[in-house]
N, C-alpha and C. Protein backbone atom coordinates (compact mmCIF):
# COMPACT_ATOMS: atom_id res chain seq x y z
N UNK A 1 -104.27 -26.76 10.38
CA UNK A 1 -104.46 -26.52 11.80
C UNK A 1 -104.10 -25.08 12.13
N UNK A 2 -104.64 -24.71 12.85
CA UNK A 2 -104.57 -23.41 13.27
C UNK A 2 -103.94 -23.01 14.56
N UNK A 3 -102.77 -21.73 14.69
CA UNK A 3 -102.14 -21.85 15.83
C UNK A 3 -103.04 -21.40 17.12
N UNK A 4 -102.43 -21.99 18.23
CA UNK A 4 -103.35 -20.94 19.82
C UNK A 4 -102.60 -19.76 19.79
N UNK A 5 -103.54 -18.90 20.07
CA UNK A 5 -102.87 -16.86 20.74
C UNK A 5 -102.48 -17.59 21.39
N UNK A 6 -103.10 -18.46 22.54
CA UNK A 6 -102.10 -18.38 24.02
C UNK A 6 -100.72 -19.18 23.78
N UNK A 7 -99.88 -19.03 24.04
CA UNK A 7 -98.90 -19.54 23.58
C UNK A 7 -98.63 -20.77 25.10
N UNK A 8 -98.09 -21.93 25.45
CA UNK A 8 -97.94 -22.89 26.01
C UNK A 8 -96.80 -22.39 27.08
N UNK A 9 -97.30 -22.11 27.92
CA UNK A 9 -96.37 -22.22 29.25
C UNK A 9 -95.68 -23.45 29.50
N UNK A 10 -94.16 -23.08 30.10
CA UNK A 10 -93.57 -24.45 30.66
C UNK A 10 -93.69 -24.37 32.26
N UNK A 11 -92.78 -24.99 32.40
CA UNK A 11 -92.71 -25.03 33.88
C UNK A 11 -92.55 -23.79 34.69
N UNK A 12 -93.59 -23.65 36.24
CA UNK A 12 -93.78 -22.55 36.59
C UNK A 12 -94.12 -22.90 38.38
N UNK A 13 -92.38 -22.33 38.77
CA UNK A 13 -92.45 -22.51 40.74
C UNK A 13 -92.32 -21.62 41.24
N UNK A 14 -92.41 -21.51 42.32
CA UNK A 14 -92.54 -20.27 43.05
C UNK A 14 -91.55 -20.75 44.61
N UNK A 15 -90.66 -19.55 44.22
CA UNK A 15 -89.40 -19.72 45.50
C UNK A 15 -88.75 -18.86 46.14
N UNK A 16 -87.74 -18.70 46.80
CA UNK A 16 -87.52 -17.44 47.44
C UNK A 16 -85.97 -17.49 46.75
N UNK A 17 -85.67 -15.88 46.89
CA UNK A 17 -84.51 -15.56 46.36
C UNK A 17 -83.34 -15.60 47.47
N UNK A 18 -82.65 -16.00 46.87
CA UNK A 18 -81.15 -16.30 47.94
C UNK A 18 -80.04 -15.64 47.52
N UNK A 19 -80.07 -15.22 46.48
CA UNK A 19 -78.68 -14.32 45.76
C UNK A 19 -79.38 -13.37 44.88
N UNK A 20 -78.42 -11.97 44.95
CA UNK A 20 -78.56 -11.11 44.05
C UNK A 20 -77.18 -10.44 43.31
N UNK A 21 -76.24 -11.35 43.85
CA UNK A 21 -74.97 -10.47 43.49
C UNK A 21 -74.64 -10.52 42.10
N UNK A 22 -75.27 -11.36 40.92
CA UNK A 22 -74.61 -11.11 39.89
C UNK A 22 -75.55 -10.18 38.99
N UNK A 23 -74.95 -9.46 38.07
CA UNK A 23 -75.92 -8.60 37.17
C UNK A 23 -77.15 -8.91 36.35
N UNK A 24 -77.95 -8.36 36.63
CA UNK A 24 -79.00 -8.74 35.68
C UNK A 24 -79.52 -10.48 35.62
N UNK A 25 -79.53 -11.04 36.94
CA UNK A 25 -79.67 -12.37 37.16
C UNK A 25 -79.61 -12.61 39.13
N UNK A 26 -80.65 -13.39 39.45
CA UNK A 26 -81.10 -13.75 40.47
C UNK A 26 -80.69 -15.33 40.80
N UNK A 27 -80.58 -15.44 41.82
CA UNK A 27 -80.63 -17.08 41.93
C UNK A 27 -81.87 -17.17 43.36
N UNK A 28 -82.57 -18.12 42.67
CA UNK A 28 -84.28 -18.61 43.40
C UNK A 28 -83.90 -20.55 43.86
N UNK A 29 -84.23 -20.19 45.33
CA UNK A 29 -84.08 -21.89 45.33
C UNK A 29 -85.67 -21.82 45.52
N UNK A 30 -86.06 -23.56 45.02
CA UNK A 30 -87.12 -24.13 45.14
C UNK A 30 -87.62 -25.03 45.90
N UNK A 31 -88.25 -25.57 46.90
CA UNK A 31 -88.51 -26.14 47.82
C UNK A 31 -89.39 -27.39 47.51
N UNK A 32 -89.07 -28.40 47.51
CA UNK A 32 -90.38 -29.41 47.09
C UNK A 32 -90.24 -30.75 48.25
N UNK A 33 -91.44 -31.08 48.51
CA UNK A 33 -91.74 -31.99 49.45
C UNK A 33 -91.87 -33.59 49.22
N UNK A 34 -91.28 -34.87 48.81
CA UNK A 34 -91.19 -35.71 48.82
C UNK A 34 -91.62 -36.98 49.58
N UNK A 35 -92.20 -37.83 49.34
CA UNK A 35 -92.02 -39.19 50.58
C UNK A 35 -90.80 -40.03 50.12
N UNK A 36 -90.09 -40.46 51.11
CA UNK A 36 -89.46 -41.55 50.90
C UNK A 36 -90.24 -43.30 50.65
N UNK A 37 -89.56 -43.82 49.18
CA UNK A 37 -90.90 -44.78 49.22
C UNK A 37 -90.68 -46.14 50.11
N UNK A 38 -89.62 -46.16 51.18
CA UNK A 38 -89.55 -46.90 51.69
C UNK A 38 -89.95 -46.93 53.09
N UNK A 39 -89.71 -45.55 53.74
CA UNK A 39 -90.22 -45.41 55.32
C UNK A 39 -90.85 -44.28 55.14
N UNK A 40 -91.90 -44.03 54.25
CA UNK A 40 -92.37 -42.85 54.37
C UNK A 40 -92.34 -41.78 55.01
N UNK A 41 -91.57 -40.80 55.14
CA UNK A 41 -90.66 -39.80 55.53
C UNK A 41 -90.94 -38.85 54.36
N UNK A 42 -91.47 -37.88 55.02
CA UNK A 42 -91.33 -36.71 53.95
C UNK A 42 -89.97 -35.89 54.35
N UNK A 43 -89.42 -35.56 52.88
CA UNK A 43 -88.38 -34.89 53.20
C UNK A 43 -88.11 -34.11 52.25
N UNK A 44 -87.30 -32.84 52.54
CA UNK A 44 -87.13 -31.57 51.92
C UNK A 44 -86.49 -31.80 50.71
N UNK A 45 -86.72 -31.45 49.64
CA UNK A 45 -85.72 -31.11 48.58
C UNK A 45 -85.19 -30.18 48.24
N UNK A 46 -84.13 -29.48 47.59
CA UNK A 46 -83.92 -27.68 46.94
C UNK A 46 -83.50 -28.02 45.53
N UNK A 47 -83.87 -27.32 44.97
CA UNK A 47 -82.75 -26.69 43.46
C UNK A 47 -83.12 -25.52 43.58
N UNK A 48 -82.12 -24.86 42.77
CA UNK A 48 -81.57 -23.78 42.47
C UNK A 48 -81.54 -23.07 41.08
N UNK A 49 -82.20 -21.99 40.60
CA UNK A 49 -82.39 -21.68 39.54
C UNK A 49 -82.06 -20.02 39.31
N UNK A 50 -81.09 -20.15 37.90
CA UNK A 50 -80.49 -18.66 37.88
C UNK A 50 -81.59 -17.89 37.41
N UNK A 51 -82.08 -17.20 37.55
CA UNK A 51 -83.46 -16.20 37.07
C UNK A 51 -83.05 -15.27 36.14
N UNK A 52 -84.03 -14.38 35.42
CA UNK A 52 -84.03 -13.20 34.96
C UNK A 52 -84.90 -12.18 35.66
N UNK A 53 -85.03 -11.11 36.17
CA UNK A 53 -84.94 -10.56 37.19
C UNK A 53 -86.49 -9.52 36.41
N UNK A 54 -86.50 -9.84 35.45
CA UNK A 54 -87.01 -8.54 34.74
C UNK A 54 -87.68 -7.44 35.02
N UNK A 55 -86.21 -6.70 35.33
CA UNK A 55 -86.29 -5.41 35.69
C UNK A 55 -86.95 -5.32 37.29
N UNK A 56 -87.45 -6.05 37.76
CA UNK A 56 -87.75 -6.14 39.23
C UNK A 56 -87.37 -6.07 40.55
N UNK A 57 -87.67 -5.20 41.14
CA UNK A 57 -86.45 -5.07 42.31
C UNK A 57 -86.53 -5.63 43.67
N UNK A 58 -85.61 -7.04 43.29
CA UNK A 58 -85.79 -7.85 44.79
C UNK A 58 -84.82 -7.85 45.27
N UNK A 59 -85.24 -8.53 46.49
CA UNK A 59 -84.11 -8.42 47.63
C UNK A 59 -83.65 -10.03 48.15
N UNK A 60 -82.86 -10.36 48.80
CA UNK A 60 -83.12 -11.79 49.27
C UNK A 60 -83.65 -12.19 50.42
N UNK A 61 -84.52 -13.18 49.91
CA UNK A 61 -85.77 -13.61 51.17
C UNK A 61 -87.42 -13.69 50.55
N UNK A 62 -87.02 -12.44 49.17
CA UNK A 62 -88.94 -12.65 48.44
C UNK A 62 -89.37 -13.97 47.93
N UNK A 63 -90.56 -13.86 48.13
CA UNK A 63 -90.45 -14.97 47.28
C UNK A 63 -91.45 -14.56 46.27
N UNK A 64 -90.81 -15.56 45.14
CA UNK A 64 -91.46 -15.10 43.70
C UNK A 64 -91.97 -16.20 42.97
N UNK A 65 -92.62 -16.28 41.26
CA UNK A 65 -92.88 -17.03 40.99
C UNK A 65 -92.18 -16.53 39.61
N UNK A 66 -91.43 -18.05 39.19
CA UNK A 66 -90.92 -18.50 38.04
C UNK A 66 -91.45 -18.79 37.10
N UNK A 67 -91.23 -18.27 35.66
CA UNK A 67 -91.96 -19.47 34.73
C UNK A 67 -90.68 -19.63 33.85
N UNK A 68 -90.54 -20.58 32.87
CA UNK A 68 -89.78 -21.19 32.18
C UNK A 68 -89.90 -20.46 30.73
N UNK A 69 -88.95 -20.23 30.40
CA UNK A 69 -89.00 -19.49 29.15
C UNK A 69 -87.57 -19.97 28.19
N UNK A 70 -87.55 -19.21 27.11
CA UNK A 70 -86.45 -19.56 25.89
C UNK A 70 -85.17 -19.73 26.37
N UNK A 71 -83.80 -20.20 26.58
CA UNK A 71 -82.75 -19.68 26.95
C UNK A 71 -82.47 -18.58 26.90
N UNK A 72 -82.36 -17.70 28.05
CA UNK A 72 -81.42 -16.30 27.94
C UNK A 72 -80.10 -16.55 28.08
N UNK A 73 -79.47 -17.61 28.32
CA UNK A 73 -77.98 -17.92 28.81
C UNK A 73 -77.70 -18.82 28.63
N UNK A 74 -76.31 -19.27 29.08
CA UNK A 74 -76.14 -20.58 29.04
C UNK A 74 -76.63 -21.58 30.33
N UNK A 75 -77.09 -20.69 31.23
CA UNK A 75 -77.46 -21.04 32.94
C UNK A 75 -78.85 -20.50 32.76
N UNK A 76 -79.48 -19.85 32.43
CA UNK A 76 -80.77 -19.33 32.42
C UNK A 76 -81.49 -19.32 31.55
N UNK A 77 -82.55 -19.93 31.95
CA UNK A 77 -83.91 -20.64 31.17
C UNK A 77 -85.34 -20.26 32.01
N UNK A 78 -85.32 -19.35 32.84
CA UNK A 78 -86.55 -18.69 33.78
C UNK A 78 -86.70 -17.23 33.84
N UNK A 79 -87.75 -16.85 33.69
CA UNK A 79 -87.93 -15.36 34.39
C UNK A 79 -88.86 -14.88 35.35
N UNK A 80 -88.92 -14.25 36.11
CA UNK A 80 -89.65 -13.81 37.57
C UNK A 80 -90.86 -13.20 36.88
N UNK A 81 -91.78 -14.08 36.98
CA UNK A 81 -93.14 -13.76 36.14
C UNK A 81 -93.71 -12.30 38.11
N UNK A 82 -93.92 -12.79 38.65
CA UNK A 82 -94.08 -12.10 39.70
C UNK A 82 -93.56 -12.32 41.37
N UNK A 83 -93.66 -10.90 41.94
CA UNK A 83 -93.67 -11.42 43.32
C UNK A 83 -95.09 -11.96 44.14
N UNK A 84 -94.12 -13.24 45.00
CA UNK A 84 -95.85 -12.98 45.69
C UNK A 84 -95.54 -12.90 47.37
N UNK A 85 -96.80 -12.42 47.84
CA UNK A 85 -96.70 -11.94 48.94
C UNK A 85 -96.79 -12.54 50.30
């Protein structure tokens, strides 16, 4: 069997940044929309994900898009593929 060039993306969200204070690492919450399966109620969810920033210069409030990559840390497993607008 033969390998793919493209190599397999993991998981990939797009969220706004809420922290910048630690070095070389971002924290991005994520927003996802739910029903409740009993009274159908949509309702908000968040997580929170430590980023890699790479080399990119944000501020808090952008919002960006994540993709999932190798561990860089023991907390970080994402990097800021881009901003979007």
């Amino acid at each position: 069997m033969k390998k793919d060039k493209e190599q397999k993306k993991g998981k990939i969200y797009t969220g706004k940044v809420v922290s910048i204070k630690m070095q070389g690492t971002v924290v991005v919450e994520v927003e996802r929309k739910i029903i409740h399966p009993l009274y159908k109620k949509v309702l908000k969810r968040s997580s929170k994900y430590k980023v890699d920033p790479n080399s990119l210069e944000l501020q808090v409030g952008d919002k960006v898009r994540i993709v999932e990559t190798r561990p860089i840390s023991k907390e970080k497993h994402f990097k800021v593929e881009k901003k979007v607008l």
